[in-house]
Protein backbone atom coordinates (compact mmCIF):
# COMPACT_ATOMS: atom_id res chain seq x y z
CA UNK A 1 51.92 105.77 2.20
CA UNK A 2 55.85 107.09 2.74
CA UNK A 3 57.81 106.10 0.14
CA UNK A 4 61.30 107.59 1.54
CA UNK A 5 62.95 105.28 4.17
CA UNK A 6 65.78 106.13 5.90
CA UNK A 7 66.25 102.95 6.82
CA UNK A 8 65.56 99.98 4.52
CA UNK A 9 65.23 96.67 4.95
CA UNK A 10 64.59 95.71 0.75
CA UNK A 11 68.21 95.64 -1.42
CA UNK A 12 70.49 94.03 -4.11
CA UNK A 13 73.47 93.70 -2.24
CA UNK A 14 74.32 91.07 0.49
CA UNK A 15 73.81 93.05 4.22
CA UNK A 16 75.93 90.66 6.04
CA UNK A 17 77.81 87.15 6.10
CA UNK A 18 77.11 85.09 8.38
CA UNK A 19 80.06 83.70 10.73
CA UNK A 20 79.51 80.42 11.12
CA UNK A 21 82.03 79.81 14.05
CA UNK A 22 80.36 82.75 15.85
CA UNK A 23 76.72 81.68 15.37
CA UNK A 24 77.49 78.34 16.78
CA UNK A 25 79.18 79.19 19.84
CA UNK A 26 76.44 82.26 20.27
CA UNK A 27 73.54 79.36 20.02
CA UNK A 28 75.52 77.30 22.49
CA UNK A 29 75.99 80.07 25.07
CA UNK A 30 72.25 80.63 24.99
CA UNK A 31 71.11 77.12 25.13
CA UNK A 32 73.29 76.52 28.42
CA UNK A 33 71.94 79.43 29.97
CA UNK A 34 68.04 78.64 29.31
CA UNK A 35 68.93 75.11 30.63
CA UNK A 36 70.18 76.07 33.82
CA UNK A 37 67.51 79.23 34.19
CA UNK A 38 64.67 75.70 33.52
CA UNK A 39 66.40 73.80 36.12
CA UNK A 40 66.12 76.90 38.24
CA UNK A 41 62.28 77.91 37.31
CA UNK A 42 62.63 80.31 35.65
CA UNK A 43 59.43 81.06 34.34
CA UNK A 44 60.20 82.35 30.47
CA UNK A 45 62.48 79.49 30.48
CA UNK A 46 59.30 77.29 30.96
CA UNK A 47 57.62 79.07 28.51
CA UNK A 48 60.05 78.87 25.71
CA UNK A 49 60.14 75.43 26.29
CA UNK A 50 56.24 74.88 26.06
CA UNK A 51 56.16 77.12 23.02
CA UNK A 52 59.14 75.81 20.73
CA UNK A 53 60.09 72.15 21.94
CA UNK A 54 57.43 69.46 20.93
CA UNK A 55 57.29 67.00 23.83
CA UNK A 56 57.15 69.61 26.26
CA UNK A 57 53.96 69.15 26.94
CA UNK A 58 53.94 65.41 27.65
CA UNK A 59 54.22 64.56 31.12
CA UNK A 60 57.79 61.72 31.35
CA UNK A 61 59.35 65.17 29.37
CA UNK A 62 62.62 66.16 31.15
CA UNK A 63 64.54 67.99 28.99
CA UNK A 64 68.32 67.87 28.36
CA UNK A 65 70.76 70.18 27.32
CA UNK A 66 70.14 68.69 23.50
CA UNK A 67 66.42 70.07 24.28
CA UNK A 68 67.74 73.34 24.93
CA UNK A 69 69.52 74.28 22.22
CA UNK A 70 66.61 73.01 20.08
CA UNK A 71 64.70 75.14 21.37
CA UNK A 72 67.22 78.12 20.65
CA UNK A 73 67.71 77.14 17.35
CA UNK A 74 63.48 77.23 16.60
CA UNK A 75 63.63 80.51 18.48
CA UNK A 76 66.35 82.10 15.97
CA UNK A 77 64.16 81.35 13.33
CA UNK A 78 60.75 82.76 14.36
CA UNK A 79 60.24 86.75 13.82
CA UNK A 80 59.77 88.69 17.04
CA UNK A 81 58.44 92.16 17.02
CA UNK A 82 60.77 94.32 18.09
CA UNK A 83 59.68 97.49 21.02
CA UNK A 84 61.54 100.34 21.66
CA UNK A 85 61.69 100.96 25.14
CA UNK A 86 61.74 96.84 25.75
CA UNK A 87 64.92 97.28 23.15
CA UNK A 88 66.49 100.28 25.38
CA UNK A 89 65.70 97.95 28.67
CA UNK A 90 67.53 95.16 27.00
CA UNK A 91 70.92 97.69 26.27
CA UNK A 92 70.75 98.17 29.97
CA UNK A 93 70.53 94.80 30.98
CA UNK A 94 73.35 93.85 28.91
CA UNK A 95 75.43 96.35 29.86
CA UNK A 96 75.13 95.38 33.40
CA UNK A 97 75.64 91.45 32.29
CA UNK A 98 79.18 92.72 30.55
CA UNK A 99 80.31 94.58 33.80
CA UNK A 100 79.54 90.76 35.38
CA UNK A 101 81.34 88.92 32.70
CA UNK A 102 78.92 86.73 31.92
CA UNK A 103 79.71 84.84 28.96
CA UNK A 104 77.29 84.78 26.51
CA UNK A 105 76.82 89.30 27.13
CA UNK A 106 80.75 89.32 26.10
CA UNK A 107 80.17 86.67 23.21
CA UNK A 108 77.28 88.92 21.80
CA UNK A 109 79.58 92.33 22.21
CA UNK A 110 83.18 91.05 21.07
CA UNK A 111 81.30 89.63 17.90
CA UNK A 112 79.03 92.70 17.29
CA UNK A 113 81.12 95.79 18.22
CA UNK A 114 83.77 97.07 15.65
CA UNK A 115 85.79 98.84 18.18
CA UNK A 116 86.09 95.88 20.36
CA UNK A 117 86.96 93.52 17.16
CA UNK A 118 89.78 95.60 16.71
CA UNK A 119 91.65 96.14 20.00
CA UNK A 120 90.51 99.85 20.08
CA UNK A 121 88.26 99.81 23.19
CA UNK A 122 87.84 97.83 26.33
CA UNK A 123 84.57 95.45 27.88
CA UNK A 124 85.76 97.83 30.73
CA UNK A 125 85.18 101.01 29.02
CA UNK A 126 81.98 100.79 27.16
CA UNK A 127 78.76 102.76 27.74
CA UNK A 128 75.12 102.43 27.04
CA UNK A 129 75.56 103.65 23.46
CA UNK A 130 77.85 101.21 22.46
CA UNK A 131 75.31 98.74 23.62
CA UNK A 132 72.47 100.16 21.93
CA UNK A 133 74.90 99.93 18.87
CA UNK A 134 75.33 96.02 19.03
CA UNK A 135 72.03 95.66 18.94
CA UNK A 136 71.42 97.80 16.24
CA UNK A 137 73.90 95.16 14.41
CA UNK A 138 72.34 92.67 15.71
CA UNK A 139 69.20 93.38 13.86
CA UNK A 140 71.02 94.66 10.66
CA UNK A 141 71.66 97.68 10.90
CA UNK A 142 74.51 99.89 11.62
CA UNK A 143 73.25 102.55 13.76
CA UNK A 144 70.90 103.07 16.37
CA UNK A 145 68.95 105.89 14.88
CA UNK A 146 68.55 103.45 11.95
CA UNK A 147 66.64 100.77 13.93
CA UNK A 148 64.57 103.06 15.57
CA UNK A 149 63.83 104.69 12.28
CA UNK A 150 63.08 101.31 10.98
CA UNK A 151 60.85 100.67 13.85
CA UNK A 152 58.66 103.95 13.42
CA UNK A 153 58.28 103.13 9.84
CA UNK A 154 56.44 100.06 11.43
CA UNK A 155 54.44 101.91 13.52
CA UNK A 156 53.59 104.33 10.43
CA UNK A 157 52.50 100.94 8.69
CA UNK A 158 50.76 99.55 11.25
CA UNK A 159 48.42 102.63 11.78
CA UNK A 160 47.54 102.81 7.66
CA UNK A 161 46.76 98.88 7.98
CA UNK A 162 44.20 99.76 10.72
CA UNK A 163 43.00 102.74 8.91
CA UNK A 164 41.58 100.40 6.06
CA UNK A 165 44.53 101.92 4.19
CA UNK A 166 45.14 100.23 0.58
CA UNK A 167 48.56 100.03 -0.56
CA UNK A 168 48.51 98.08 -4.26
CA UNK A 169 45.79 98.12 -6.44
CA UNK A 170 43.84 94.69 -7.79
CA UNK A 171 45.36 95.34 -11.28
CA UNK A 172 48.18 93.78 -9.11
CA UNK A 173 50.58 90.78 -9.52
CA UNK A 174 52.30 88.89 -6.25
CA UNK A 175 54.56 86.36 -7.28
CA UNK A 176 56.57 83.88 -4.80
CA UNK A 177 57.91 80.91 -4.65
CA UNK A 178 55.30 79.38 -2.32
CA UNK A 179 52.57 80.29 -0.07
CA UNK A 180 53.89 81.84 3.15
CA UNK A 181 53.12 85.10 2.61
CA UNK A 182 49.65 84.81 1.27
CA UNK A 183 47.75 85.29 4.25
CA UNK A 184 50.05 88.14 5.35
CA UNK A 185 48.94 90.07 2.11
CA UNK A 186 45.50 89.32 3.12
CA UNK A 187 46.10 90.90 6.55
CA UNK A 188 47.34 93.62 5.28
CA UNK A 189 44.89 94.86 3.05
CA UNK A 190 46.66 93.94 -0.17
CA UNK A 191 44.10 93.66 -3.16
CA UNK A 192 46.30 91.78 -5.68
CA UNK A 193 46.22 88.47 -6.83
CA UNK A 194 49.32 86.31 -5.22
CA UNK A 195 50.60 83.86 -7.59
CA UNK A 196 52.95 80.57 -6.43
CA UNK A 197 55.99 79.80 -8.64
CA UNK A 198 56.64 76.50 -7.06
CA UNK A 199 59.25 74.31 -9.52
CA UNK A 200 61.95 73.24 -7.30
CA UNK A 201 64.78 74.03 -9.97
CA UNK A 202 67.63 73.85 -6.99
CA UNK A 203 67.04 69.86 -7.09
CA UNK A 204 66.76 67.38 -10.26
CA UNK A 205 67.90 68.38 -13.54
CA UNK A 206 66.93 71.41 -15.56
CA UNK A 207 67.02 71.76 -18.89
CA UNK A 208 67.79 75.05 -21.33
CA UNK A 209 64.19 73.87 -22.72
CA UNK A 210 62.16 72.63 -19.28
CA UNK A 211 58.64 72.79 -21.16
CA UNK A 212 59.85 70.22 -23.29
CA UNK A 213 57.71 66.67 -22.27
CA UNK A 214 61.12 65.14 -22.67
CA UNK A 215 62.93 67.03 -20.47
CA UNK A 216 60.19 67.51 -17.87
CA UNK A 217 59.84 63.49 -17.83
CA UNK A 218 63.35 63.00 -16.55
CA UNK A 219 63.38 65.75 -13.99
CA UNK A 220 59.81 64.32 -12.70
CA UNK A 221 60.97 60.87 -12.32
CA UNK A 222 64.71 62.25 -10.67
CA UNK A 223 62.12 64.56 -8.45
CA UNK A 224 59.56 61.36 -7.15
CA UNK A 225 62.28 58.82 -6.71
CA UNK A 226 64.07 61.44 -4.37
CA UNK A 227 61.07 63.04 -2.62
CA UNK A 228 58.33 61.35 -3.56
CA UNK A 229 57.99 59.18 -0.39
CA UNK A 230 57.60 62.31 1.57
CA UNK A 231 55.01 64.00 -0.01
CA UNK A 232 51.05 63.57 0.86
CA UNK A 233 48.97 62.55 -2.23
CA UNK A 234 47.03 65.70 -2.64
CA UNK A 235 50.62 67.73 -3.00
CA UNK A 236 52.14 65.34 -5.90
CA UNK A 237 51.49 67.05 -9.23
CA UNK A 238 53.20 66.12 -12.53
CA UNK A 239 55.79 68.58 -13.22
CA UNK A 240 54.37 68.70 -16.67
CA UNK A 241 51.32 70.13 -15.39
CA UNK A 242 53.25 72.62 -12.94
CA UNK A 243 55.39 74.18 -15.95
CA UNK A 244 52.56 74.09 -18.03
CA UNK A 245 50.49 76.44 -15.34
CA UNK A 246 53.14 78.85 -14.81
CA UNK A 247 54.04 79.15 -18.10
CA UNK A 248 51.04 80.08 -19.14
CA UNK A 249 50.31 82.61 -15.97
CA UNK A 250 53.43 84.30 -16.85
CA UNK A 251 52.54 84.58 -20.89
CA UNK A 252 49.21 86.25 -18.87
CA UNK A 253 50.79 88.75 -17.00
CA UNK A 254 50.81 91.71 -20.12
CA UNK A 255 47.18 91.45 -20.39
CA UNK A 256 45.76 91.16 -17.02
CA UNK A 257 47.64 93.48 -14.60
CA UNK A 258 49.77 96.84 -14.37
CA UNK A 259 52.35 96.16 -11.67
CA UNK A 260 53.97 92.77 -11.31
CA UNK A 261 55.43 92.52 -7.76
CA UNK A 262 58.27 89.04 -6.87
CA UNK A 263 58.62 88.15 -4.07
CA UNK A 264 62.22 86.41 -3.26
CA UNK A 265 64.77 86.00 -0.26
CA UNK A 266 68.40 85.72 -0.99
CA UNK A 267 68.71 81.79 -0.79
CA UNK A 268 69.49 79.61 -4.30
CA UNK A 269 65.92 78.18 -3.99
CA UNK A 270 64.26 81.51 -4.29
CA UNK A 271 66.87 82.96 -6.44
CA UNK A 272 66.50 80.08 -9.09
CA UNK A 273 62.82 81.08 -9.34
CA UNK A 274 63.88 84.56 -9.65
CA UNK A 275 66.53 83.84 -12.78
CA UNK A 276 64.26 81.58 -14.33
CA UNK A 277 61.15 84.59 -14.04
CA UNK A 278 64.06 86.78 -15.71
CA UNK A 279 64.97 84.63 -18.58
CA UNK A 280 60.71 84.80 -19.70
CA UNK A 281 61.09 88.53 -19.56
CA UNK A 282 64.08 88.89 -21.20
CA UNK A 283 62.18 86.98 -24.31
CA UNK A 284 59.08 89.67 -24.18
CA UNK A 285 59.64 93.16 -25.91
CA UNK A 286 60.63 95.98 -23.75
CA UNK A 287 59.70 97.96 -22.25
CA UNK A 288 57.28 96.06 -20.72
CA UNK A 289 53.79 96.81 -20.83
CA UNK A 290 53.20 96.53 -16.61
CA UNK A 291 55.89 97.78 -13.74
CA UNK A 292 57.90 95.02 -12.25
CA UNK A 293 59.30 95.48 -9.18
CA UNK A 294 61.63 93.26 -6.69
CA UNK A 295 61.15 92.81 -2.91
CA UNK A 296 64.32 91.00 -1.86
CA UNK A 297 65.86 90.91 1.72
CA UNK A 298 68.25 88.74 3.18
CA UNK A 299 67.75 90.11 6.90
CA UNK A 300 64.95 91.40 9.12
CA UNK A 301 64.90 92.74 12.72
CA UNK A 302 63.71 90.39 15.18
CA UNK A 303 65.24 87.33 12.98
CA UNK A 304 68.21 86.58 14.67
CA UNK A 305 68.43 83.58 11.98
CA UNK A 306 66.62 84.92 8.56
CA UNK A 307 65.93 82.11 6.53
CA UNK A 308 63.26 83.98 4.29
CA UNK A 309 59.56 85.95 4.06
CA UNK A 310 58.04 83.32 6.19
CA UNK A 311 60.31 83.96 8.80
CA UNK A 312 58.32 87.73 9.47
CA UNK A 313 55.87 86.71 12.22
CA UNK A 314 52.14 87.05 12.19
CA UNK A 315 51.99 91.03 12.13
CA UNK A 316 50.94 92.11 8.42
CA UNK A 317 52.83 95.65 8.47
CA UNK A 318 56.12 93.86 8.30
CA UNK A 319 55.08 92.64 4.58
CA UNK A 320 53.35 95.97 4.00
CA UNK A 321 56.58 98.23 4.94
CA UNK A 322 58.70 95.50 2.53
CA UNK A 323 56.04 96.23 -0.20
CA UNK A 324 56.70 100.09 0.12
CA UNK A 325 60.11 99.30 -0.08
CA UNK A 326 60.49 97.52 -3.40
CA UNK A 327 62.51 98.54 -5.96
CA UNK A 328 62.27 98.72 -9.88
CA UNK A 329 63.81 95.88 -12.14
CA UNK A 330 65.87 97.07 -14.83
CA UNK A 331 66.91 95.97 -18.30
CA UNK A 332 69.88 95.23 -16.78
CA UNK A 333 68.73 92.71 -13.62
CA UNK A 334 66.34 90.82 -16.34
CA UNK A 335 69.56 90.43 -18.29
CA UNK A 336 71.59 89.11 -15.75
CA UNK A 337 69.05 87.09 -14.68
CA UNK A 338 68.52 85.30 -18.01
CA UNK A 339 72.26 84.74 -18.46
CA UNK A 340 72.32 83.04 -15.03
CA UNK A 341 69.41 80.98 -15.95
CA UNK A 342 71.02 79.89 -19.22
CA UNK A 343 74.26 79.22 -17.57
CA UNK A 344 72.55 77.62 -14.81
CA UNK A 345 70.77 74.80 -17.11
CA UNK A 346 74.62 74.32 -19.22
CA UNK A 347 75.74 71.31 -19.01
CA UNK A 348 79.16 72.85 -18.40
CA UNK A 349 79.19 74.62 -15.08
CA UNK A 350 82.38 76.81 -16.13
CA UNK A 351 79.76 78.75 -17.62
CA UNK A 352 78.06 79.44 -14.20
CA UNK A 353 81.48 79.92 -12.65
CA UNK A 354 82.00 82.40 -14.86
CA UNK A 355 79.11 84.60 -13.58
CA UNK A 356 80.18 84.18 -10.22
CA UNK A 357 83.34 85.68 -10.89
CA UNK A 358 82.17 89.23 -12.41
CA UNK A 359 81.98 92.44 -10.02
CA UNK A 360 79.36 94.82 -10.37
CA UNK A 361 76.63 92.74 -11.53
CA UNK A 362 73.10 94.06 -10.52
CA UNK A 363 72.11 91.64 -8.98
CA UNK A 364 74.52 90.45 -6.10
CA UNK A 365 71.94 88.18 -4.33
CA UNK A 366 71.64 85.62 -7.14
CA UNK A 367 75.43 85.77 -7.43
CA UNK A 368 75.72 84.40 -3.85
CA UNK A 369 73.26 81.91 -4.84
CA UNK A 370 74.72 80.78 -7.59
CA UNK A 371 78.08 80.37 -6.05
CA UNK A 372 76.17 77.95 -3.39
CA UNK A 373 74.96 76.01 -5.68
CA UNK A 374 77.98 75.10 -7.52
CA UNK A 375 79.20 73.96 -4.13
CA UNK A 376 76.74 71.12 -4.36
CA UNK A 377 78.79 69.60 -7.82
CA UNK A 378 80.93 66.61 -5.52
CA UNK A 379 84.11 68.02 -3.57
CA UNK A 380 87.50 67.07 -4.94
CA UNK A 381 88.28 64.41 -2.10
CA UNK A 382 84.87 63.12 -1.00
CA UNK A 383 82.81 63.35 -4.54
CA UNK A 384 79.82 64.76 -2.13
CA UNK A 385 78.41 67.81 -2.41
CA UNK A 386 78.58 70.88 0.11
CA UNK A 387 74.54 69.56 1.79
CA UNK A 388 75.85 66.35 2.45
CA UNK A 389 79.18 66.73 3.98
CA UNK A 390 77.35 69.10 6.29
CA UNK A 391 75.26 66.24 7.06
CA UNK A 392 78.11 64.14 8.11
CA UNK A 393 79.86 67.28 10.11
CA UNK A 394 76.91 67.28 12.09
CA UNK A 395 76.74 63.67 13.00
CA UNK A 396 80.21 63.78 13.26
CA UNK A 397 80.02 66.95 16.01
CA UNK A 398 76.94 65.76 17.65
CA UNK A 399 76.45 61.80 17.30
CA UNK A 400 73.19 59.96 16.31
CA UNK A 401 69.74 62.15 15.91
CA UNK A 402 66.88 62.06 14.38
CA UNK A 403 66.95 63.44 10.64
CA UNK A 404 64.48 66.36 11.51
CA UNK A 405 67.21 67.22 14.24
CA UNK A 406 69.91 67.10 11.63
CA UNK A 407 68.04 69.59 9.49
CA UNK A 408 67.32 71.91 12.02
CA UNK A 409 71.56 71.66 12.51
CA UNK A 410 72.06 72.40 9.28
CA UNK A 411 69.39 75.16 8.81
CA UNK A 412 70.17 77.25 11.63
CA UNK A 413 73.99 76.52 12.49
CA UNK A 414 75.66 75.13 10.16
CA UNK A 415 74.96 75.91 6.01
CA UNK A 416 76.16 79.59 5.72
CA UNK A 417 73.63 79.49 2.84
CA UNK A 418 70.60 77.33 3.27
CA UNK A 419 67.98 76.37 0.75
CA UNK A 420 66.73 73.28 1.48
CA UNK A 421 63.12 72.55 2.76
CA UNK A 422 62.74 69.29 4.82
CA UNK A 423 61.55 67.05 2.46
CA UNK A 424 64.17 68.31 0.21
CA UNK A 425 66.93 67.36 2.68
CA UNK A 426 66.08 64.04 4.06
CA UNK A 427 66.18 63.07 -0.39
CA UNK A 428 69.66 63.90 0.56
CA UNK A 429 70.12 61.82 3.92
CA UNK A 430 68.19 58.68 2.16
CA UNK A 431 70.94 59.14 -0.69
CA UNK A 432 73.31 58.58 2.37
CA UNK A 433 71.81 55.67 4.25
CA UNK A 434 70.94 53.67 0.91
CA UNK A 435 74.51 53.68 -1.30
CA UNK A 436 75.96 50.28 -1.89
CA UNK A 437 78.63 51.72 1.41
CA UNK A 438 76.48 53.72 3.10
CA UNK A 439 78.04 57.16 4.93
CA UNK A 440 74.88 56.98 7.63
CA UNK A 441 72.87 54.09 9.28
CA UNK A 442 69.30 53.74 10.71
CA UNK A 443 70.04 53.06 14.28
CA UNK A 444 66.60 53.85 15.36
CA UNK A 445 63.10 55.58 15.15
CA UNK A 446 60.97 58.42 16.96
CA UNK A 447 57.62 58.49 17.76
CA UNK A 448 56.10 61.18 15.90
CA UNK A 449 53.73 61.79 13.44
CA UNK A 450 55.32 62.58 9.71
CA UNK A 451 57.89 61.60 7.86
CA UNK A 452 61.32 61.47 8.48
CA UNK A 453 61.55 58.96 11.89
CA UNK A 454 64.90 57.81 11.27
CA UNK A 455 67.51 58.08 14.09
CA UNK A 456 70.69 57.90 11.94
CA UNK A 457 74.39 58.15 13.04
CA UNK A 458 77.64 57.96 11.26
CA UNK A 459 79.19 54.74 9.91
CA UNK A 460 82.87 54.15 9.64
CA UNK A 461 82.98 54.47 5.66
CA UNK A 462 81.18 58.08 6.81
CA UNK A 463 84.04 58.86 9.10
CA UNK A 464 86.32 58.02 5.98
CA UNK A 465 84.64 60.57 3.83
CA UNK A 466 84.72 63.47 5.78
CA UNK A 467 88.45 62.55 6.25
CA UNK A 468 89.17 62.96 2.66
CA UNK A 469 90.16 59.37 2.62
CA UNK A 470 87.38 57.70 0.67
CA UNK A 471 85.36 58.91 -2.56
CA UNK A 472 81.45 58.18 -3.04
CA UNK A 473 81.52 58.15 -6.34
CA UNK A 474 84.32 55.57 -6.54
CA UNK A 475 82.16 53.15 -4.11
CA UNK A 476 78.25 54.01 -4.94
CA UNK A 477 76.23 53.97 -7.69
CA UNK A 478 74.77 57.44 -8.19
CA UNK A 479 72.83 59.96 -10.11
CA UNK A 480 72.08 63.46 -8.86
CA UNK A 481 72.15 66.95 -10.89
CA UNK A 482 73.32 70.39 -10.46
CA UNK A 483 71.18 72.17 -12.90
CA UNK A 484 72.11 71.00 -16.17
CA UNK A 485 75.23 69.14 -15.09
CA UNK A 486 74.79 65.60 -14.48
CA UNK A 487 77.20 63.09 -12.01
CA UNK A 488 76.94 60.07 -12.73
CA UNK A 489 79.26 57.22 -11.23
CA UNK A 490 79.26 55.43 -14.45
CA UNK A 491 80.52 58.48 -16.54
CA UNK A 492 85.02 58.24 -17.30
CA UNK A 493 84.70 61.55 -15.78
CA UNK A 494 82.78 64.38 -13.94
CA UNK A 495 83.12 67.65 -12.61
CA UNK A 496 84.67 68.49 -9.35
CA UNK A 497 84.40 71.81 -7.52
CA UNK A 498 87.29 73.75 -6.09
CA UNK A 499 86.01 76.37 -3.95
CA UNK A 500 89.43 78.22 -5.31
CA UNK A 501 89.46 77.72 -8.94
CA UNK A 502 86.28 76.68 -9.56
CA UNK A 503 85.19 73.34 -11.23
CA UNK A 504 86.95 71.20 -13.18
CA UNK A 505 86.47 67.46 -15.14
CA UNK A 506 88.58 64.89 -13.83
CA UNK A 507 88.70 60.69 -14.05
């Protein structure tokens, strides 16, 4: 297989920040449009509806405009395999909605086009080309001959998959934090072993020494009393056991294969993973005995809203071109990564800040990350972290939902950097509903299988908090980490964090 791409997908540096402001009113242009084109018949209207909304199906369904934009947000999420000619059909018919004025055509152009950001050309005045550019952006690149290279190297791929082609060998290591790629490696003919990493270190606290029985005691019992309600039986496993597992698989790694492959997106979940891989090779002699190489993206075309590798749809060459993409760790990534792991598990998060702050690290991604989390230490006014204020913005904004609505809120419209799986953020919400003053209330429950039935809404002592005129630490008892870094509404004092100037103790 190739391994020169003119257009890659795999990097170390951020490709984009996401405008949160511009995403939301985006989602909400689209959602209004597929609800009138479902009151009208429109037939891919119907179809989105029965293929992304859950009671579509059922026969008293009649959607509302709430229905709608669920069904946008699901569809930002899910990969779509991008065509060329269905791509060049789609410049056209945008370029005819612009001369029309229809408003979500403009939205899409005066947020994508750099010219028409600026002032230096008119709606009135552009041509098929500067279409075909915005959609180039729109799929993360910055040229159209880019995407379409990107798109033939998918076609290359594709072909070599169907050819029987083999593209590692099965002195091969996969490593990921989860399993959502594990039947795409099968598809694509990758011989391999994959390999979970599946410690949630972005919850709970972690310690310098997490092996330790000790330490691992405390984080399981923080871990169960926050999620352990939403878990099935057959997925709770002691954390001691977890560690212990890993541990040992990565110890195994010298002897058993030749390349070691990880597998991370850019968010702090994966990241964490990623630092705390770093910090056990940074402790081995080097060089190391076996290759190890990164695949890390933040983007992909055809995922308007990339949350990570799951995100890639069922075709197996988009994992195969990302494999021929990867790129070789250095000395100096395992460094950094060990130093953010270490700084990461302080119990002084100046330490962390500190990171954050350099330029020219090599490895950008975590930096983001790490910045993110820190946001979660409590905010100066509120004593909440970054998750849960988002929580109350959206109940705020939107009124009372059910907690898998809020969560699909904050995944897809709201956190410019989201980590969180479900189970992890309704811990959060429960923190909410069950303080001595509680910032939500149960006001009701769906009727659907799973977890998470709650129908919650905002109380008054809610509406104070996101005012800035009330502190949760001041009126709740309460325990949560940030790595290391414990808050604790018993301690004289804890640490704040000022987006600004970073954190800082206080009373």
């Amino acid at each position: 297989m190739q391994k020169n791409f003119g257009a890659p997908v795999v990097g170390l540096n951020p490709s984009y920040t996401p405008n949160i402001s511009n995403l939301q009113t985006g989602f909400a242009l689209e959602a209004e449009k597929l609800f009138v084109d479902y009151q009208a018949s429109q037939e891919y209207a119907a179809d989105l509806f029965n293929t992304l909304h859950p009671r579509a199906g059922q026969p008293e369904f009649v959607p509302e405009l709430l229905d709608a934009r669920q069904v946008i947000l699901f569809k930002s999420m899910r990969g779509q395999k991008l065509n060329l000619e269905k791509l060049k059909k789609e410049a056209k018919s945008l370029l005819k909605a612009i001369k029309a004025s229809e408003k979500l055509a403009v939205h899409r152009i005066t947020t994508n086009h750099p010219k028409i950001q600026v002032g230096a050309k008119e709606l009135e005045d552009l041509k098929l080309t500067d279409i075909q550019h915005v959609l180039a952006r729109e799929n993360g690149f910055d040229s159209w001959p880019k995407l379409k290279h990107h798109l033939l190297d998918l076609e290359t791929t594709a072909r070599f998959i169907a050819s029987g082609g083999k593209i590692d060998t099965p002195k091969t290591a996969h490593i990921r934090c989860g399993n959502d790629i594990g039947k795409l490696l099968e598809l694509a003919g990758f011989q391999g072993d994959f390999h979970e990493v599946i410690d949630p270190f972005a919850i709970g606290p972690v310690f310098p020494r997490k092996t330790g029985e000790k330490a691992l005691a405390i984080r399981g019992a923080y871990i169960d009393g926050m999620l352990g309600e939403y878990l099935p039986p057959e997925e709770k496993r002691s954390l001691f056991e977890i560690s212990v597992k890993e541990q040992t698989f990565l110890e195994s790694l010298p002897a058993n294969y030749e390349e070691v492959t990880l597998w991370f997106e850019h968010d702090a979940f994966d990241q964490l993973c990623l630092a705390h891989i770093m910090h056990h090779m940074a402790e081995q002699p080097l060089p190391l005995s076996f290759d190890l190489t990164l695949v890390q993206v933040d983007h992909f075309p055809g995922v308007k809203r990339f949350l990570g590798l799951g995100n890639l749809g069922p075709e197996p060459e988009a994992i195969s071109l990302l494999y021929q993409q990867r790129l070789e760790i250095t000395p100096a990534m395992i460094a950094f990564g060990a130093r953010v792991w270490d700084a990461f598990t302080s119990r002084n998060p100046i330490d962390l800040w500190r990171l954050v702050q350099e330029t020219n690290v090599p490895l950008p991604l975590m930096q983001n990350a790490m910045r993110r989390m820190l946001s979660e230490l409590p905010e100066l006014k509120s004593g909440l972290g970054f998750t849960e204020m988002l929580a109350l913005t959206i109940l705020k904004k939107e009124g009372p939902l059910a907690a898998r609505r809020v969560f699909l809120f904050l995944l897809a419209e709201h956190d410019p950097q989201p980590y969180h799986g479900d189970i992890m953020f309704f811990g959060v919400l429960k923190n909410l509903w069950q303080g001595e003053r509680p910032a939500i209330e149960i006001v009701g429950e769906i009727n659907a299988p799973g977890p998470a039935k709650e129908i919650v809404k905002l109380t008054e002592y809610g509406e104070q908090l996101l005012a800035g005129d009330a502190n949760w630490l001041a009126a709740n008892k309460t325990t949560r980490w940030v790595g290391g870094v414990e808050i604790n509404s018993q301690f004289e004092k804890n640490w704040f964090f000022d987006p600004e100037t970073g954190p800082v103790l206080l009373d």
